[in-house]
Protein backbone atom coordinates (compact mmCIF):
# COMPACT_ATOMS: atom_id res chain seq x y z
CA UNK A 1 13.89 6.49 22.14
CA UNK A 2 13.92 10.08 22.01
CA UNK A 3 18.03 9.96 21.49
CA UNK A 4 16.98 7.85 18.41
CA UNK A 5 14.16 10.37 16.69
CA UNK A 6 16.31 13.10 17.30
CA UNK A 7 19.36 11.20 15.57
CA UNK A 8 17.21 10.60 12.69
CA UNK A 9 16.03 14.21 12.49
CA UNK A 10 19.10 15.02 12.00
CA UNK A 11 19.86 13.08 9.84
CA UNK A 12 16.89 13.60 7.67
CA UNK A 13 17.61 17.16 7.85
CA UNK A 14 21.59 16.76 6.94
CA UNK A 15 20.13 14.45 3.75
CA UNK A 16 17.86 17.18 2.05
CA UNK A 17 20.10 20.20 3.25
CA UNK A 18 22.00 22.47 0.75
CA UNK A 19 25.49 21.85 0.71
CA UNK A 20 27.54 24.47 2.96
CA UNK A 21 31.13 22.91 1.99
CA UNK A 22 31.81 21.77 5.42
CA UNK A 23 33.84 18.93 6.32
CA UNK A 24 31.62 18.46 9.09
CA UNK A 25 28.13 18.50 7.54
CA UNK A 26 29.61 16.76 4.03
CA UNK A 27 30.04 13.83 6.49
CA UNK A 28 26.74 13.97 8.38
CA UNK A 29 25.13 14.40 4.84
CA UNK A 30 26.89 11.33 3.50
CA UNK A 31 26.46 9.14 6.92
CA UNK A 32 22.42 10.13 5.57
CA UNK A 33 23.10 8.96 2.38
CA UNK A 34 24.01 5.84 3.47
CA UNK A 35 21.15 5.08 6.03
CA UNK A 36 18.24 6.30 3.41
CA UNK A 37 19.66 3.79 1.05
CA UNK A 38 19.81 1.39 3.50
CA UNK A 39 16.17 2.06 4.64
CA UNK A 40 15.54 1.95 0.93
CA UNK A 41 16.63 -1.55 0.03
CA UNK A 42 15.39 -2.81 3.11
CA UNK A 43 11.54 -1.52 2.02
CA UNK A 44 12.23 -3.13 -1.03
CA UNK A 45 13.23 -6.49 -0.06
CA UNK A 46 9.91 -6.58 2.59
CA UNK A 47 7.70 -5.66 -0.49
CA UNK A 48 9.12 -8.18 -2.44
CA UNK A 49 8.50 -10.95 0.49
CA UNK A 50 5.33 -9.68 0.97
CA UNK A 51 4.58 -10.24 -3.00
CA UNK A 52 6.17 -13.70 -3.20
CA UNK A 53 4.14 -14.52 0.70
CA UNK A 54 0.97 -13.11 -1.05
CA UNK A 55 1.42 -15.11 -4.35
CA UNK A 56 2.01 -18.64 -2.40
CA UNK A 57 -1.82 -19.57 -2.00
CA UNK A 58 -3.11 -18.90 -5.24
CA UNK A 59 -0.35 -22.06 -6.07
CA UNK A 60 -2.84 -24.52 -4.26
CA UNK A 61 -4.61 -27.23 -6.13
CA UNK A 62 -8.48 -26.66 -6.51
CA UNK A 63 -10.83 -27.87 -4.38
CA UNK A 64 -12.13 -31.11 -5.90
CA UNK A 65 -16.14 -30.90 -6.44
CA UNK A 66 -17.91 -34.29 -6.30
CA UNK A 67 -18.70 -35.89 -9.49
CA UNK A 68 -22.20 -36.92 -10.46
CA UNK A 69 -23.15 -39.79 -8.41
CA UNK A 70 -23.53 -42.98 -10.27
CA UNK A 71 -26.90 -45.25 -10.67
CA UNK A 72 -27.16 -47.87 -8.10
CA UNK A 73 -27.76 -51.56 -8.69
CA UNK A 74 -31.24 -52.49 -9.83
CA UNK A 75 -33.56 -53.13 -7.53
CA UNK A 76 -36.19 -56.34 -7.92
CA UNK A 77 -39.66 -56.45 -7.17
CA UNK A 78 -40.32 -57.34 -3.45
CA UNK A 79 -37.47 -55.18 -2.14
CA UNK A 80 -38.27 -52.54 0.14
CA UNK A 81 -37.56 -49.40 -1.39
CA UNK A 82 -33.82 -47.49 -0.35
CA UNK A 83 -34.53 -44.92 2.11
CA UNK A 84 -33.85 -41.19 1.06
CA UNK A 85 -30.80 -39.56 1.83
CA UNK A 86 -30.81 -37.57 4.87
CA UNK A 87 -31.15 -33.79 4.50
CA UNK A 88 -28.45 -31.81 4.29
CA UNK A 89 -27.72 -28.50 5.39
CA UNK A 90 -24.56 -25.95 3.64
CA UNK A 91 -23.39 -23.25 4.56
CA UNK A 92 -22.54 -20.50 2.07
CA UNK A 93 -20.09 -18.06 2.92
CA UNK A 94 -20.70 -14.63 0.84
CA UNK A 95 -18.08 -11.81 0.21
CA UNK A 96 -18.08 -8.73 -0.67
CA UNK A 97 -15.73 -5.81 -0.89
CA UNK A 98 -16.90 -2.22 -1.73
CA UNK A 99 -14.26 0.31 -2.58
CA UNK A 100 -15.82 4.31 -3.22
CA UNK A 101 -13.96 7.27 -3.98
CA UNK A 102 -10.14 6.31 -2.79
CA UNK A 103 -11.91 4.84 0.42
CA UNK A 104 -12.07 1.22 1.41
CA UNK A 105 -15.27 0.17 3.04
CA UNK A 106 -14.34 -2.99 3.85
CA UNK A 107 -15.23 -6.50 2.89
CA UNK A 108 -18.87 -7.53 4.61
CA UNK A 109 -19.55 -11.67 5.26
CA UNK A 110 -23.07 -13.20 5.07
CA UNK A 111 -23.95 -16.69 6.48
CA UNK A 112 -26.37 -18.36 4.61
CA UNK A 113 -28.17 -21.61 5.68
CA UNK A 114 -29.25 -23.69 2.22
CA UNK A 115 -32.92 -25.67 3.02
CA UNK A 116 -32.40 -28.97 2.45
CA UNK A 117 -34.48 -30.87 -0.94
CA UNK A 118 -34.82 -34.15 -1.27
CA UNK A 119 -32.35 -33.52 -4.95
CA UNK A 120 -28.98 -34.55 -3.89
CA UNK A 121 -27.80 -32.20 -6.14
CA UNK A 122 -26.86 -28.82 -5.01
CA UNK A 123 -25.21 -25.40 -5.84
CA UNK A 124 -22.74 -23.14 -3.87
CA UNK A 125 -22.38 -19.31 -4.46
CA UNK A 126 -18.30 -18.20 -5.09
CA UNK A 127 -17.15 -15.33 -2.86
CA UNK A 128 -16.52 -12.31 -4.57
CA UNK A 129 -12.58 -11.88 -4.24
CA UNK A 130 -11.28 -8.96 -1.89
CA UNK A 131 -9.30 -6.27 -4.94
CA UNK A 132 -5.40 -6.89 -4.95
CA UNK A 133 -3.35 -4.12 -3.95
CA UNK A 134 -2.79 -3.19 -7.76
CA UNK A 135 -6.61 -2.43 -8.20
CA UNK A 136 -6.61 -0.51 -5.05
CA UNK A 137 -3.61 1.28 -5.75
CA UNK A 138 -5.67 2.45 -9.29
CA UNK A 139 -8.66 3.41 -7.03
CA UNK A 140 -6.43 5.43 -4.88
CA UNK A 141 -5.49 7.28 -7.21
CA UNK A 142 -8.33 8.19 -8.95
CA UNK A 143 -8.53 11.67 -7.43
CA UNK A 144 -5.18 12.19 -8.91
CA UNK A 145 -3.91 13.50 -12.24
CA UNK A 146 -1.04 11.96 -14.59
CA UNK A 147 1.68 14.17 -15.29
CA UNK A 148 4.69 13.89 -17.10
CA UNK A 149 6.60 16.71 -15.40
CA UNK A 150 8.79 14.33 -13.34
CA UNK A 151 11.97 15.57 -11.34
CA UNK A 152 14.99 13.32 -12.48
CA UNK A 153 15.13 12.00 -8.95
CA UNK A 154 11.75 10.59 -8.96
CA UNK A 155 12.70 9.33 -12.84
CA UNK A 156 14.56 7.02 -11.15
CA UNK A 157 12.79 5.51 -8.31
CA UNK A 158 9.42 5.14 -10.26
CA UNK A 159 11.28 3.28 -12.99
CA UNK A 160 9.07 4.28 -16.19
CA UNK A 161 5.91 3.71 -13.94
CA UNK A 162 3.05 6.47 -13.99
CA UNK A 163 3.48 9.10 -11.77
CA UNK A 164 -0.03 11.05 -10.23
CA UNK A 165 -0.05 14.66 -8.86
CA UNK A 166 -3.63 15.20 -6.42
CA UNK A 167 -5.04 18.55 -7.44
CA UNK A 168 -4.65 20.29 -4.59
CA UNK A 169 -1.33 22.56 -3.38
CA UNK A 170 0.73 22.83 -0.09
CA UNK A 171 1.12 25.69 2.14
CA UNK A 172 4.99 25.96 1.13
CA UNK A 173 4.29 25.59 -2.82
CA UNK A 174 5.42 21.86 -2.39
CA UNK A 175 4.16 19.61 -4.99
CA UNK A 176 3.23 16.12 -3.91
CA UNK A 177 3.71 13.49 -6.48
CA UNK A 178 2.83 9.27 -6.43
CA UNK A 179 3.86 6.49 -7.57
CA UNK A 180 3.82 2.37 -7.83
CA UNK A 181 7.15 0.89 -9.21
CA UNK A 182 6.75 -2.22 -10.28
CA UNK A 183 3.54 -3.07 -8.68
CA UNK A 184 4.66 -4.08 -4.99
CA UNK A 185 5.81 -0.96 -4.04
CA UNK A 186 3.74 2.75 -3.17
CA UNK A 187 6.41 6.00 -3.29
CA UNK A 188 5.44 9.67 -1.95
CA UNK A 189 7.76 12.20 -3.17
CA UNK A 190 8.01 16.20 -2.14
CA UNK A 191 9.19 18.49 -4.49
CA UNK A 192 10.21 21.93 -3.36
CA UNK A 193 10.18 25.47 -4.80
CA UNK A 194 14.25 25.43 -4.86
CA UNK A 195 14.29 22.10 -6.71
CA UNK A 196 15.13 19.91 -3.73
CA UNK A 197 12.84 16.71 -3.81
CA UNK A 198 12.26 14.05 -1.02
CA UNK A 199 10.99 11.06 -1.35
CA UNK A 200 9.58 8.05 0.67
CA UNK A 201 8.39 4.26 -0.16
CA UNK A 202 6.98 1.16 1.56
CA UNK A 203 5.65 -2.16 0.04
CA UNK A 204 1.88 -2.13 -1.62
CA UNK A 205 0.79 -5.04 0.63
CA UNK A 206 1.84 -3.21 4.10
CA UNK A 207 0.58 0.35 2.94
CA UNK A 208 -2.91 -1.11 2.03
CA UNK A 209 -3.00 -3.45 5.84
CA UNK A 210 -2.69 -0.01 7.58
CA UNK A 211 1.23 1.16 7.43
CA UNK A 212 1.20 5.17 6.30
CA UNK A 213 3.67 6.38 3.94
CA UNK A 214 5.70 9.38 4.99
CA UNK A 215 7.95 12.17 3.29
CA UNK A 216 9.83 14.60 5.63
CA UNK A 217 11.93 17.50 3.64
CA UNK A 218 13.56 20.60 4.60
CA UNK A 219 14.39 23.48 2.48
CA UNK A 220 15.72 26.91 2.69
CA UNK A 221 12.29 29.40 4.02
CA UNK A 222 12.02 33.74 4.02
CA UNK A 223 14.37 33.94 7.56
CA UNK A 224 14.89 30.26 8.37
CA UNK A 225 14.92 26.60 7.01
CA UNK A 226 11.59 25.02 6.60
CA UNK A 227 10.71 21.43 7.82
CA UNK A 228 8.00 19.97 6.26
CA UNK A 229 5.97 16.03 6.77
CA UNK A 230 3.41 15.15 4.81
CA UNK A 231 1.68 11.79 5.32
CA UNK A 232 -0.70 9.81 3.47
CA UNK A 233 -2.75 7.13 4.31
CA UNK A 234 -4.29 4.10 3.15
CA UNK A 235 -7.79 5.83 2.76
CA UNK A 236 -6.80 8.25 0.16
CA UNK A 237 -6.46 11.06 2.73
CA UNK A 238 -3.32 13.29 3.42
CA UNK A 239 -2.19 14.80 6.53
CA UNK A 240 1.23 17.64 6.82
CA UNK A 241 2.09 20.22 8.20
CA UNK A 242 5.51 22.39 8.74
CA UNK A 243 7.29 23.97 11.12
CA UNK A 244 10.56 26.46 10.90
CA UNK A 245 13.94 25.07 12.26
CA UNK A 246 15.54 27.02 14.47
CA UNK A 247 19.54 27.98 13.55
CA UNK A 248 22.08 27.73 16.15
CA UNK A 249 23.89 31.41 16.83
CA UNK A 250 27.42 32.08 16.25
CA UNK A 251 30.12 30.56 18.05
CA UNK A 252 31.64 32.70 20.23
């Protein structure tokens, strides 16, 4: 496991690294090319099976409701009257989802016993449906401003969707930047002072059932390259940090 992270540290770091014109590291850099696009398409293919998964129920025939109940046969004098119908008892399942300031409450459920009345005729309450991941992607981001100021790069991931910037600024001058292309998938991008930009997406559907969306990048600090994570999460909040990468000596 740990041969594995550090692989793809390395590789992470060979991926957002300045060119140095060595045979060596132009192959490490385009062995990373290869696996982010890999890791890419394969986020993009689970979004889209989450989407099509997600879309499957809403497919399903209505419930039938009962019809109005017909008037029985006559009844002649001398017949004891029909005895009533038995009570009966429902139960009425109530939902609710509450979502305030970028943070998801939760749905709460309420279990409701109906009296019974002698009027066959009765009324159940709808559950009030849990937000898609669209409307809680447009919650999220509410804390976030719209810009237009978009690196190339990110041009072409978000595909002409809105990109947000939060309001607040990194320790290294990095500018975070969000956004949703085409509605089943959430990217995070890092843009550096040099230019460099980094960039990381998962499906809407897994990001919103707990999965956090990461961006690693490294760029070129004061004495030493910089290594930087920043992770957000499905509450709104955002976690980072950085930490300086240590450059082997000369060969002797």
């Amino acid at each position: 496991m740990q041969d594995e992270d550090d692989e793809r540290q390395d590789l992470e770091r060979a991926l957002y690294a300045r060119p140095t014109g060595d045979d060596r590291d132009e192959a490490l850099r385009a062995e990373a090319l290869r696996v982010e696009a890999q890791r890419i398409e394969a986020q993009r293919a689970e979004a889209l099976q989450a989407e099509a998964q997600r879309r499957l129920p809403t497919a399903a025939a209505p419930e039938a409701q009962p019809g109005p109940r017909g008037a029985g046969p006559a009844r002649t004098a001398g017949e004891p009257s029909p005895a009533a119908p038995p009570a009966r008892s429902r139960l009425v399942l109530l939902g609710a989802g509450l979502l305030v300031g970028g943070l998801v409450v939760g749905a709460a459920t309420a279990s409701v016993i109906g009296a019974a009345t002698p009027d066959p005729v009765s009324t159940t309450a709808s559950p009030t449906p849990t937000p898609d991941a669209a409307d809680r992607f447009a919650a999220l981001v509410e804390g976030w401003a719209a810009t237009t100021d978009v690196p190339p790069g990110l041009s072409l991931i978000s595909g002409g969707a809105e990109v947000y910037s939060p309001t607040f600024e990194t320790a290294q001058d990095d500018r975070l930047l969000l956004t949703a292309p085409d509605a089943t998938r959430i990217c995070l991008a890092l843009e550096r002072p040099d230019g460099s930009l980094s960039a990381g997406c998962t499906g809407l559907e897994a990001f919103f059932a707990g999965d956090a969306l990461d961006v690693v990048g490294t760029a070129t600090g004061t004495d030493t390259p910089v290594y930087t994570r920043v992770t957000l999460r499905p509450d709104g909040s955002v976690e980072g940090g950085f930490q300086l990468v240590a450059t082997p000596g000369p060969e002797a």
